[in-house]
Protein backbone atom coordinates (compact mmCIF):
# COMPACT_ATOMS: atom_id res chain seq x y z
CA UNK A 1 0.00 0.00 0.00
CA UNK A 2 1.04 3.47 -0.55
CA UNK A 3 2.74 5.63 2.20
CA UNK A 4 2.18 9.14 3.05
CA UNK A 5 4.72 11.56 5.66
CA UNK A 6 2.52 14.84 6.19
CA UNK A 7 4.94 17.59 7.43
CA UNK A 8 3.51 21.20 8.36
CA UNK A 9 5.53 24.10 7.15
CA UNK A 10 3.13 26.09 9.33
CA UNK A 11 -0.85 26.83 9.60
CA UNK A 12 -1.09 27.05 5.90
CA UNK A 13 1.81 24.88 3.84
CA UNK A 14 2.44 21.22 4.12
CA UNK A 15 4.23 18.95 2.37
CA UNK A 16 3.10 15.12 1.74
CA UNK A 17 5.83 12.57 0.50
CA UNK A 18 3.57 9.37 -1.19
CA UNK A 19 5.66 6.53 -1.49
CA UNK A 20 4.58 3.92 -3.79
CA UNK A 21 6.02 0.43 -3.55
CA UNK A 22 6.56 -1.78 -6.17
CA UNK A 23 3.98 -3.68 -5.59
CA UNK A 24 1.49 -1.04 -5.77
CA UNK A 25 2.01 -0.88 -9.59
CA UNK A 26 3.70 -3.80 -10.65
CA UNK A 27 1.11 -5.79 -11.66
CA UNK A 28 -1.40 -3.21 -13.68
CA UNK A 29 2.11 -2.53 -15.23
CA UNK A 30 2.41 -6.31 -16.26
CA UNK A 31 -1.36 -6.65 -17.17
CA UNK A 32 -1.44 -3.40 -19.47
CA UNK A 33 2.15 -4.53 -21.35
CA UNK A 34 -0.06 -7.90 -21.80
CA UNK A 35 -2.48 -6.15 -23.46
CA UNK A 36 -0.45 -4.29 -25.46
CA UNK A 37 1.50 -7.26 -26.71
CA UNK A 38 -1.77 -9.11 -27.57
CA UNK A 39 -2.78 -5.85 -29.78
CA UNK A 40 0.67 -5.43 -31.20
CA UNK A 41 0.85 -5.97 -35.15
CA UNK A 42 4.57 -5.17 -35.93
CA UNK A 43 6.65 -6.12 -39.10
CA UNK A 44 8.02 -9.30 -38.67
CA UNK A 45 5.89 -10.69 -36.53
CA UNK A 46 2.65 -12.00 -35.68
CA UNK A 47 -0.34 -10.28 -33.85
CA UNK A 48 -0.01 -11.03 -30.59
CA UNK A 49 3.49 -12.48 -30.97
CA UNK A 50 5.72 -9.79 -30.29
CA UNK A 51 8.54 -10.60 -27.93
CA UNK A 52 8.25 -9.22 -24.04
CA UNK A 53 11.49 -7.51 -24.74
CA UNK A 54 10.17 -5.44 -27.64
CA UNK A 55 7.17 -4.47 -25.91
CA UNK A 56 8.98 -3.56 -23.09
CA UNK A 57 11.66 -1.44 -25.04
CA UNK A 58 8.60 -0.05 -27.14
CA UNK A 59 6.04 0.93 -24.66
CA UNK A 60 7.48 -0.26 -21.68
CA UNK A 61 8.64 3.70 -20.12
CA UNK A 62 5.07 5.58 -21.47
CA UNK A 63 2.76 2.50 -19.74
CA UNK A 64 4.98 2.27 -16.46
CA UNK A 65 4.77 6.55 -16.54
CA UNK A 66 0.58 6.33 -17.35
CA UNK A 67 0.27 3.19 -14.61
CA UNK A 68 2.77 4.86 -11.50
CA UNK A 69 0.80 8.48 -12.16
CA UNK A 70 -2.52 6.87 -12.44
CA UNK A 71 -1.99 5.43 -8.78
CA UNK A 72 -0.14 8.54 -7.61
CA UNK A 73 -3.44 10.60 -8.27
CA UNK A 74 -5.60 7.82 -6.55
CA UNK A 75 -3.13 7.37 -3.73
CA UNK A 76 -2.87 11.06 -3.21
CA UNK A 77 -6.42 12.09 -3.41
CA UNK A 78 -7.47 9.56 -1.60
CA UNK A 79 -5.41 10.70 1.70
CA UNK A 80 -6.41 13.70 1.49
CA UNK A 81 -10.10 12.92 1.35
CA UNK A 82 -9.63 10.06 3.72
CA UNK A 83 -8.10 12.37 6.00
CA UNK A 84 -10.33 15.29 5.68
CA UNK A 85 -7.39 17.52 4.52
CA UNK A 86 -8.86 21.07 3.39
CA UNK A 87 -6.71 22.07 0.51
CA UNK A 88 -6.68 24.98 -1.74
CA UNK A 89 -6.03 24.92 -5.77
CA UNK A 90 -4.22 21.51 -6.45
CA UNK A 91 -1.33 20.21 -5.03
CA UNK A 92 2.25 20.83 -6.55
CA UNK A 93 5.48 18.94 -6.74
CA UNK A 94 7.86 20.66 -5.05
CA UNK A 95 10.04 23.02 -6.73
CA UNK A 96 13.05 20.86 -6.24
CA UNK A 97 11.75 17.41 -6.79
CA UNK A 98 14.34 15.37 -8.54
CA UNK A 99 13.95 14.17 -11.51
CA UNK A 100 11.85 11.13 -12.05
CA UNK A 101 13.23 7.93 -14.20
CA UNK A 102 10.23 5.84 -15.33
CA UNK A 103 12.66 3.10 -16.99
CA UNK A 104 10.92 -0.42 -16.97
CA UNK A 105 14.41 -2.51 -16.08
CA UNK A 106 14.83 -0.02 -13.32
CA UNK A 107 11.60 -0.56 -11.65
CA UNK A 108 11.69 -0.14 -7.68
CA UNK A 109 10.12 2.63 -5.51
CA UNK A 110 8.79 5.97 -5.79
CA UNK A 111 9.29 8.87 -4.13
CA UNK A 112 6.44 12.19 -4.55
CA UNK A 113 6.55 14.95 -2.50
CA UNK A 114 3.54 17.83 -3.04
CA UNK A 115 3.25 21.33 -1.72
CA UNK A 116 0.09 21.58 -0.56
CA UNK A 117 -1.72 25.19 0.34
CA UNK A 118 -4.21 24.62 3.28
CA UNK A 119 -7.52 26.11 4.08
CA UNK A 120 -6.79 28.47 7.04
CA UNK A 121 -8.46 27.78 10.36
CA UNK A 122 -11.05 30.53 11.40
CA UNK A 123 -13.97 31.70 13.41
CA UNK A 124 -16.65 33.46 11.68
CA UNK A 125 -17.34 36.93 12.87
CA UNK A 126 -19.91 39.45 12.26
CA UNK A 127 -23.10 36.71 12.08
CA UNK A 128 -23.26 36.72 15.61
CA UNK A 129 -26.63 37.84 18.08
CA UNK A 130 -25.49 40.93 18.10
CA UNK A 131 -24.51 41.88 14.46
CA UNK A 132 -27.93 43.07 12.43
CA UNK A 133 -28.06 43.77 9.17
CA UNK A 134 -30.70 46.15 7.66
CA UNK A 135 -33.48 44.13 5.27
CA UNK A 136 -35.56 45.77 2.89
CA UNK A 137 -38.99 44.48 3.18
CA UNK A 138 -40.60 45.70 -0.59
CA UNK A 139 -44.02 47.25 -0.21
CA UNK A 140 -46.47 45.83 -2.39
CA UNK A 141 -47.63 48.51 -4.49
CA UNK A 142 -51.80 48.51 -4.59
CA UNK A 143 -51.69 49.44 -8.55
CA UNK A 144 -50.23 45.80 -9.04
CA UNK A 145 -52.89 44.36 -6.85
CA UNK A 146 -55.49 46.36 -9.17
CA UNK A 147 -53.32 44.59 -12.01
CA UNK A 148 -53.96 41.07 -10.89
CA UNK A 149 -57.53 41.27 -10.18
CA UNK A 150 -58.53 43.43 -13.53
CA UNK A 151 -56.33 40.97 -15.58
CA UNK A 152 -58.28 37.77 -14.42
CA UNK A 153 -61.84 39.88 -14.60
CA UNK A 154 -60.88 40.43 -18.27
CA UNK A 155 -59.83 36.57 -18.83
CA UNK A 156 -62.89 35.69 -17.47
CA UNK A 157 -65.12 38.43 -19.06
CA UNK A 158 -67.66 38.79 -22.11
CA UNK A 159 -67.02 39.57 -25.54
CA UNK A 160 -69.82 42.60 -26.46
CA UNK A 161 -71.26 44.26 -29.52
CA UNK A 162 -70.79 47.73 -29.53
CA UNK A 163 -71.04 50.51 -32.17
CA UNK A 164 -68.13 52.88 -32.25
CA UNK A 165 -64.50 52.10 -32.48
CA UNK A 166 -62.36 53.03 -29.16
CA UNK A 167 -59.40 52.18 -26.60
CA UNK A 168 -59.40 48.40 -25.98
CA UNK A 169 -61.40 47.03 -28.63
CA UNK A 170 -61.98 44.15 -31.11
CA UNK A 171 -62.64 45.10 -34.75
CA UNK A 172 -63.01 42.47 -37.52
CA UNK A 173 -62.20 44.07 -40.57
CA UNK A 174 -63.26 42.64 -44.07
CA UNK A 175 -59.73 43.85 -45.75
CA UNK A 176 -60.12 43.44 -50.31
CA UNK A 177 -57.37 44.18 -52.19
CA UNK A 178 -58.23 46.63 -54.69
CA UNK A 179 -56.82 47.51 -58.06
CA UNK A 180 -57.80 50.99 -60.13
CA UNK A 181 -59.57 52.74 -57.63
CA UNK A 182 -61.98 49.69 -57.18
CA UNK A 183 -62.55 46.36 -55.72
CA UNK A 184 -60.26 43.83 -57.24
CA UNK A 185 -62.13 41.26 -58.88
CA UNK A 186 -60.40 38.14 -58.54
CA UNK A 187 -58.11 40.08 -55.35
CA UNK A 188 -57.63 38.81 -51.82
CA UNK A 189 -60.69 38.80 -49.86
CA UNK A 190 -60.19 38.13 -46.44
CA UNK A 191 -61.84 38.84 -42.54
CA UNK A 192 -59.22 39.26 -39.88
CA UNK A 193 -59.54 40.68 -36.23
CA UNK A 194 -57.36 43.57 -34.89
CA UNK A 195 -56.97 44.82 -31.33
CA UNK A 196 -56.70 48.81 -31.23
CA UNK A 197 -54.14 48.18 -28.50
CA UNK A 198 -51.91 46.66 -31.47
CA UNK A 199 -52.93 49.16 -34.09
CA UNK A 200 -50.18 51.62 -35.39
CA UNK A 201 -50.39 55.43 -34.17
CA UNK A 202 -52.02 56.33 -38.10
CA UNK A 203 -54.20 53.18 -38.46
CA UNK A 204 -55.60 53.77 -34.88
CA UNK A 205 -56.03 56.95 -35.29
CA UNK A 206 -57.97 56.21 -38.86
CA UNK A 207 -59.85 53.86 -36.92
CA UNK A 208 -61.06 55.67 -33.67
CA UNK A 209 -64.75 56.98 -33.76
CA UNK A 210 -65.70 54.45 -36.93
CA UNK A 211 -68.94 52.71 -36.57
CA UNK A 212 -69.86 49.15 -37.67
CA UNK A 213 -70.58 49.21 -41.56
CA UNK A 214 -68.04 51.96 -42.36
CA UNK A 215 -65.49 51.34 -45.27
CA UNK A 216 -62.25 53.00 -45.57
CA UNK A 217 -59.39 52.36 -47.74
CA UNK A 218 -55.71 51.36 -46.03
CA UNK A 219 -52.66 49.37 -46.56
CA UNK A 220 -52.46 46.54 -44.50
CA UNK A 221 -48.56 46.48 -44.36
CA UNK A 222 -48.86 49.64 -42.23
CA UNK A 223 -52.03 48.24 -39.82
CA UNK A 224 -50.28 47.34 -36.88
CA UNK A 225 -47.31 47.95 -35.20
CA UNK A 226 -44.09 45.68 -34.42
CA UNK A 227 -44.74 43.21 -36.84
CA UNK A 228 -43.58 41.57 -39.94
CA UNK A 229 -44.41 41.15 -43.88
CA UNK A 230 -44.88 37.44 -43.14
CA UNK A 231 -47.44 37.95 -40.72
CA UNK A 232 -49.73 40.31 -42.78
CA UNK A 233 -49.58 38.01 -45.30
CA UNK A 234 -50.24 35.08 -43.37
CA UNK A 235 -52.81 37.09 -40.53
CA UNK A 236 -54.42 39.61 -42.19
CA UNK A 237 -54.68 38.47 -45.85
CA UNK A 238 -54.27 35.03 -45.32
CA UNK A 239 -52.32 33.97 -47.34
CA UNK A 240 -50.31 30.59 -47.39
CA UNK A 241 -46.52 30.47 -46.37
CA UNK A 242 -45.69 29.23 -50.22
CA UNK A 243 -47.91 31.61 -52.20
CA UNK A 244 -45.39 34.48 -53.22
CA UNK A 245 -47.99 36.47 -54.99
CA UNK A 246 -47.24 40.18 -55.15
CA UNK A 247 -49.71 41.87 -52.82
CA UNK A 248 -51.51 45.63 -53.54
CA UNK A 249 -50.47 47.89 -50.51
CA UNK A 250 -54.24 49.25 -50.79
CA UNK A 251 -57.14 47.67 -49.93
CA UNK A 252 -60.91 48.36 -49.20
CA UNK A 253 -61.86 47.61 -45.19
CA UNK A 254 -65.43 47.29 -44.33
CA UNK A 255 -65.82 46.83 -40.47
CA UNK A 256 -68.18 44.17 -40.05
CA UNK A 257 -68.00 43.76 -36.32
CA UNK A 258 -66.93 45.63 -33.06
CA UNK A 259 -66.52 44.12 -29.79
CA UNK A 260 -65.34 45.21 -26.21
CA UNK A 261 -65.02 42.93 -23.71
CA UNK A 262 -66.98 43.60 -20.75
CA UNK A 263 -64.78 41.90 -17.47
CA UNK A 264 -66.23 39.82 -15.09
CA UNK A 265 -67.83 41.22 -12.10
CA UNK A 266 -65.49 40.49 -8.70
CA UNK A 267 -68.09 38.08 -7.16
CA UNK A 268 -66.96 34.24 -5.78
CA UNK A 269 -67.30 32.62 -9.11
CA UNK A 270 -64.30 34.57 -9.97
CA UNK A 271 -62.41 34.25 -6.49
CA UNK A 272 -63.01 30.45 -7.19
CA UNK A 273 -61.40 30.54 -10.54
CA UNK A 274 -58.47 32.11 -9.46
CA UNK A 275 -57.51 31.13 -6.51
CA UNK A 276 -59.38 27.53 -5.96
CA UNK A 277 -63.18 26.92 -4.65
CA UNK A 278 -63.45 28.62 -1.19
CA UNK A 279 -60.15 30.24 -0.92
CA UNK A 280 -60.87 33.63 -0.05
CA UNK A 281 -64.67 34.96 -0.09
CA UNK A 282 -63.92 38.37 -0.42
CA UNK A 283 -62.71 41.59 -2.34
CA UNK A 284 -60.46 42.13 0.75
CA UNK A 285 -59.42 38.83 1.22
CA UNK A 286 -58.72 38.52 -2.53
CA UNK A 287 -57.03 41.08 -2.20
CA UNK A 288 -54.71 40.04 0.79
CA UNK A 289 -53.99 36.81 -1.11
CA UNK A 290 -52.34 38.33 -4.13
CA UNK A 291 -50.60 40.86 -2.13
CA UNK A 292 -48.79 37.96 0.03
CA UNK A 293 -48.44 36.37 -3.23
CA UNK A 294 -46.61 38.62 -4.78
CA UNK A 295 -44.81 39.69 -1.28
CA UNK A 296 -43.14 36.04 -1.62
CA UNK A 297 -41.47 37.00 -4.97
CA UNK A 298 -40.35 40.19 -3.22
CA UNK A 299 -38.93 37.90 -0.61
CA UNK A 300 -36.22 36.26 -3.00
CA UNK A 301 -34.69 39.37 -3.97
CA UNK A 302 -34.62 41.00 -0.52
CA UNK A 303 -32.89 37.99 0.78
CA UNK A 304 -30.27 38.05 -2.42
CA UNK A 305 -29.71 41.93 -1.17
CA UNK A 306 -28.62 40.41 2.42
CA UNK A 307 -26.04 37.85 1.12
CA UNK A 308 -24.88 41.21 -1.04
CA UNK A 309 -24.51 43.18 2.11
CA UNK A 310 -23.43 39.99 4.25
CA UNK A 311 -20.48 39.55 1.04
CA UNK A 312 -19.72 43.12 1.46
CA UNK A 313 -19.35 43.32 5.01
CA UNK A 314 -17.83 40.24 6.54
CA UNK A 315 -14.52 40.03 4.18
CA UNK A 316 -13.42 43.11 6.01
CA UNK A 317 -13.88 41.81 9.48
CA UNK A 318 -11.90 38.30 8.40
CA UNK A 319 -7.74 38.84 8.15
CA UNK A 320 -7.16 35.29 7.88
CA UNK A 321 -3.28 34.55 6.33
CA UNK A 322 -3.43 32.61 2.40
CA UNK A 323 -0.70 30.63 1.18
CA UNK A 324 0.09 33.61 -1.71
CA UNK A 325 3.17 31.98 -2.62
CA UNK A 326 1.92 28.47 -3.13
CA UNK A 327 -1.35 30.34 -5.02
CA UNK A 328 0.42 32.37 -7.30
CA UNK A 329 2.33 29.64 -8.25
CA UNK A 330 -0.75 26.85 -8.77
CA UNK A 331 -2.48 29.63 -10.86
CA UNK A 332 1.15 29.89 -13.51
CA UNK A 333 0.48 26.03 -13.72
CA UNK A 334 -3.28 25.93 -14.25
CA UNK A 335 -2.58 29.17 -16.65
CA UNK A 336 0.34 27.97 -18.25
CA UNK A 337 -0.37 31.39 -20.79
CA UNK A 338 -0.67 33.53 -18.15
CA UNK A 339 1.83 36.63 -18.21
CA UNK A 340 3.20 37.95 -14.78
CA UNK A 341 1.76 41.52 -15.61
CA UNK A 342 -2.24 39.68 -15.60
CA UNK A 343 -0.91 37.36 -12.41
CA UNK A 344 0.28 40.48 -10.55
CA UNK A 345 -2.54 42.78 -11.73
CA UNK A 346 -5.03 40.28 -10.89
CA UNK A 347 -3.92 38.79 -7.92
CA UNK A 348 -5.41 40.96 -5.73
CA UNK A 349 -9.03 40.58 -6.66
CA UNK A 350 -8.78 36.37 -7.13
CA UNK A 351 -7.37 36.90 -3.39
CA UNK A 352 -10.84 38.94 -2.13
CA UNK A 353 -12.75 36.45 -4.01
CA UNK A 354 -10.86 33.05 -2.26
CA UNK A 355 -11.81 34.97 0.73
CA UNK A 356 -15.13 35.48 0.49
CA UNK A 357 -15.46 31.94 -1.17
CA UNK A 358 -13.88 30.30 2.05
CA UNK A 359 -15.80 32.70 4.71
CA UNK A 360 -19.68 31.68 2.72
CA UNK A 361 -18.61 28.33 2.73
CA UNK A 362 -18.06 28.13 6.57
CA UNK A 363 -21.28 29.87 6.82
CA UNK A 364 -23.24 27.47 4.87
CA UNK A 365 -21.26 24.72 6.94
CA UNK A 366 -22.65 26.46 10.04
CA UNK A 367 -26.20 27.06 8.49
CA UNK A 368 -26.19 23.25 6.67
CA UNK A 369 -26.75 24.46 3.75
CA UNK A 370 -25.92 22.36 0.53
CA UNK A 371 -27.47 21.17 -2.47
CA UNK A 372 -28.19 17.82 -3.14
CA UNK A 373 -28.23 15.90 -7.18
CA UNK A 374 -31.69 15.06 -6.56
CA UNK A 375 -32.65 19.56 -6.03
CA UNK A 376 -30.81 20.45 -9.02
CA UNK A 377 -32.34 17.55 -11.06
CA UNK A 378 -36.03 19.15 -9.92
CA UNK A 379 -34.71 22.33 -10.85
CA UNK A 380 -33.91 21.38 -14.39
CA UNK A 381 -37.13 19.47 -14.96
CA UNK A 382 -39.14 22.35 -13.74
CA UNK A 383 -37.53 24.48 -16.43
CA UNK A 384 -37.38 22.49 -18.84
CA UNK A 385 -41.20 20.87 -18.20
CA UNK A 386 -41.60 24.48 -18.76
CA UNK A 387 -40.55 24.77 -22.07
CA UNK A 388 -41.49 21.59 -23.07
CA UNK A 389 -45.24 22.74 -22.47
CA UNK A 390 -44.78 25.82 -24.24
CA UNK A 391 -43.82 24.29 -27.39
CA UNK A 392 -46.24 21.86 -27.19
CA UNK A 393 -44.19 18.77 -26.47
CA UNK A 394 -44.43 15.67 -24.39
CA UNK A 395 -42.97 16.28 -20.94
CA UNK A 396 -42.23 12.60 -20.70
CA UNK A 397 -39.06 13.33 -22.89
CA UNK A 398 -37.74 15.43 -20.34
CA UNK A 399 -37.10 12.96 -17.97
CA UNK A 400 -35.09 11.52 -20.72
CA UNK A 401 -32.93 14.40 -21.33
CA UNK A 402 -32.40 14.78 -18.05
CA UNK A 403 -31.02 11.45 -17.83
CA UNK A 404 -28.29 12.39 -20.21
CA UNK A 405 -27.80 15.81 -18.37
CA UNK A 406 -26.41 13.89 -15.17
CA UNK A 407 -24.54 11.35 -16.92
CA UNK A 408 -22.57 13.61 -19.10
CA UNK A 409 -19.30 14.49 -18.32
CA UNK A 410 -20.09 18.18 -19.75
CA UNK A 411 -21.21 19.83 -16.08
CA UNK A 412 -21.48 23.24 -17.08
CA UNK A 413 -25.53 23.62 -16.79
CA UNK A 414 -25.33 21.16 -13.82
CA UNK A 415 -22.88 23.40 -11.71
CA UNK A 416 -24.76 26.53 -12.85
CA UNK A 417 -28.06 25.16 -11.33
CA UNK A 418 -26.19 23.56 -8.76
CA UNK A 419 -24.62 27.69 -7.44
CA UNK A 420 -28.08 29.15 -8.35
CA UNK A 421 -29.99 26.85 -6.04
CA UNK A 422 -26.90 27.24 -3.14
CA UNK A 423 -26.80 30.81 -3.18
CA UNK A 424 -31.00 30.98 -2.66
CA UNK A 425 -30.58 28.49 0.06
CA UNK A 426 -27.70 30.34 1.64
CA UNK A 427 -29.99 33.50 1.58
CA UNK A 428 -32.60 32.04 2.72
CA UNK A 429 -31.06 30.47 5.94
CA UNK A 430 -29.30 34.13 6.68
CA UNK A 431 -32.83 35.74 6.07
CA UNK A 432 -33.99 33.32 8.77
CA UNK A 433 -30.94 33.17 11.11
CA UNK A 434 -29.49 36.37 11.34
CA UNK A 435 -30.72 39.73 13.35
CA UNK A 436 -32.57 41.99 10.82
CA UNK A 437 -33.59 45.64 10.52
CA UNK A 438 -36.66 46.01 8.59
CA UNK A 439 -36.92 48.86 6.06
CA UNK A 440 -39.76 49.43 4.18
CA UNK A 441 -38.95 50.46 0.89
CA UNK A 442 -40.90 50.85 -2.57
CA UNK A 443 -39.89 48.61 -5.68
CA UNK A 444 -38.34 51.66 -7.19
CA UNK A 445 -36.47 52.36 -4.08
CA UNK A 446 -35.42 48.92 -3.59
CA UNK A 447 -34.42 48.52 -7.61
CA UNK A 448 -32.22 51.36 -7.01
CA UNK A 449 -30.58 50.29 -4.15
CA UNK A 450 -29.75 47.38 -5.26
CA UNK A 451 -28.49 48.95 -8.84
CA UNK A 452 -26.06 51.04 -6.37
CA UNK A 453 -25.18 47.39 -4.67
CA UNK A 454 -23.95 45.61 -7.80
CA UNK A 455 -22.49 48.00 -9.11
CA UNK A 456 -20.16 48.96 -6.02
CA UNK A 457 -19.27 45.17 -5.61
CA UNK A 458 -18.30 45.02 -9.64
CA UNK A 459 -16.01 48.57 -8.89
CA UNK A 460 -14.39 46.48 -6.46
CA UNK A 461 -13.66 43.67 -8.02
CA UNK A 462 -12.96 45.69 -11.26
CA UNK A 463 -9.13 44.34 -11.56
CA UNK A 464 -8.25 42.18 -14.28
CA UNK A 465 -9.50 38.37 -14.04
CA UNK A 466 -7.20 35.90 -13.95
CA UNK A 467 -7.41 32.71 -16.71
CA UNK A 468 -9.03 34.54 -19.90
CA UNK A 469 -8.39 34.00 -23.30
CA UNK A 470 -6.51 37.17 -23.08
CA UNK A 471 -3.74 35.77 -21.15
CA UNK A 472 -1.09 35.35 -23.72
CA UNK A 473 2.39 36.32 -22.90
CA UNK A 474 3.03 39.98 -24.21
């Protein structure tokens, strides 16, 4: 079995010598050289029949390199976990390891030693009973209240005749293309419905104080606003996606109907439809429901402006030594393009973030917070059942597609969930742990302050990042 001989430099360096016997990698050595000699097709001899000693002399020093490394990484990670060793980066031969020989006739034992940069020890401060933290509690605005319940009165309201074109209404227009100052005979004839809230400032205004029956001449290209040639064609004229028929930009429209729709009155029946038989019973209570409603959305974003101000606060009360030396040089060897002017100009701010990435980390260890495969798997399928709905196909595949989401070995989406669904937890748990001064603010108020919030915490972190494409040597 491999050996290990941990020695401290201090608090934050240590170095760990793995030993690895012979007989930790003899035989995989043997058993791969097997298989290569079983593949092996070279001239002069048969498959399979190659001589030890040329397979050896061929292959022998790149296998015995792959096989000794390929243990080395177990071995080595597998102390560390087994010993609970908090480490930062990766770990690093030393600077003066000597030179290693992989030579299959030499085969004995290794030596490895690593520099390893350790996780400093600390106590969190500034979370404690008697730090409090101000938290903006959004007012619910009663215009968005009068939003919700007007929106489902007119989703559950009455289509009605009425005479005279105005604000909000339904007009079906009988639109015929015309030629020569007259109806075209053989022309597009065709009834389509506009909304006045979609009409374009001249066609609306054309259109306002008409009555059912009158005829006007327009061009339908210029009816409504914000949309495209295909859609007139396909909408308003209808007209098939393959006929390419050129298209008169004037045409006769008779209005043959105008409708208003007339919203529901707020009795139960309508409580009942939006919020579930019995539910509330009430305009008030309605009322109360939707604003709590809608306070719970407020809710995520005032928490996310307490892990802003927690971020911004407790990295100044935290002086806690890193291993800079060791750190500087992991990030030249995981940025092998790297120039010393980006390392040096960068440093810095990949410092402040290490910081605050090791101070929320003991917080969520303190608060237990952590996301598990099955949460980010329910994330994904609630998105993507989503989506799958609003195209119209069956959710059933998503489940599928999920399945090959959390076996791939591309965990880019995964880890993205994975953060999003940490950092609302970790929120969430200070929102409900830590001492809080409630201030009432308005949306605008709180939209601005929290404008003023990101933006100070990108200022600060506004040095250069280390590991971009632009780090080529100048």
């Amino acid at each position: 079995m491999p050996k290990f001989l941990r020695e401290d430099v201090d608090a934050i360096h240590a170095n760990l010598t793995v030993t690895l016997e012979k007989s930790d990698y003899a035989d995989k050595f043997n058993t791969e050289l097997a298989a290569y000699k079983k593949q092996a097709q070279l001239k002069g001899f048969r498959k399979g029949k190659t001589p030890d000693s040329v397979i050896r002399k061929m292959y022998g020093k790149s296998v015995l390199a792959q096989i000794v490394n390929s243990e080395l990484e177990k071995a080595l990670f597998g102390y560390l976990e087994e010993q609970q060793i908090d480490f930062l980066g990766q770990p690093l031969s030393v600077e003066d390891h000597e030179d290693i020989s992989f030579e299959p006739g030499a085969m004995d034992t290794f030596h490895f030693k690593f520099d390893i940069g350790l996780v400093p020890q600390f106590e969190l401060q500034g979370i404690g009973e008697t730090d409090t933290f101000d938290y903006y509690v959004i007012e619910v605005a009663e215009s968005l209240i009068d939003e919700d319940l007007n929106y489902a009165a007119r989703q559950k309201g009455e289509l009605k005749d009425t005479d005279t074109v105005g604000a909000d209404h339904t007009i079906t227009l009988l639109l015929e293309e015309m030629e020569g100052g007259a109806v075209k005979a053989d022309g597009i004839s065709h009834e389509a419905k506009v909304f006045t809230g979609a009409l374009s400032e001249g066609a609306l205004a054309e259109l306002t104080g008409k009555k059912t029956g009158d005829v006007l001449q327009l061009n339908p290209f210029d009816l409504e606003k914000d949309t495209s040639e295909e859609n007139v064609r396909k909408y308003l004229l209808g007209l098939d996606a393959e006929d390419d028929q050129e298209v008169s930009t004037v045409f006769q429209a008779t209005i043959k109907q105008i409708q208003h729709m007339e919203p529901a009155p707020l009795d139960q029946a309508l409580f009942d439809a939006m919020f579930g038989e019995g539910v509330v019973d009430s305009e008030v209570a309605a009322r109360e429901f939707i604003r709590k409603s809608i306070a719970s959305s407020y809710e995520i974003r005032s928490n996310f402006m307490l892990l802003l101000d927690v971020q911004e606060r407790l990295p100044k009360l935290h002086s806690f030594e890193l291993p800079e030396k060791f750190l500087k040089r992991w990030l030249r060897v995981a940025n092998e393009k790297m120039s010393e002017k980006r390392l040096e100009e960068g440093f810095d701010n990949f410092l402040d973030g290490l910081r605050w990435s090791l101070i929320r980390d003991k917080i969520a260890q303190t608060l237990q917070v952590s996301v598990t495969d099955a949460e980010v798997r329910e994330a994904l399928r609630a998105r993507y059942s989503r989506m799958y709905r609003q195209y119209g196909l069956p959710e059933d595949m998503v489940d599928k597609l999920l399945d090959r989401m959390m076996e791939s070995e591309d965990r880019k989406q995964l880890d993205e969930t994975r953060q999003e669904l940490f950092s609302m937890k970790l929120a969430n748990a200070l929102h409900d742990t830590l001492k809080l001064n409630p201030i009432h603010v308005t949306m605008e108020a709180f939209t601005e302050l929290e404008n003023q919030k990101v933006a100070a915490l990108k200022a600060a972190a506004a040095t250069p990042q280390l590991g971009g494409p632009e780090d080529e040597e100048e």
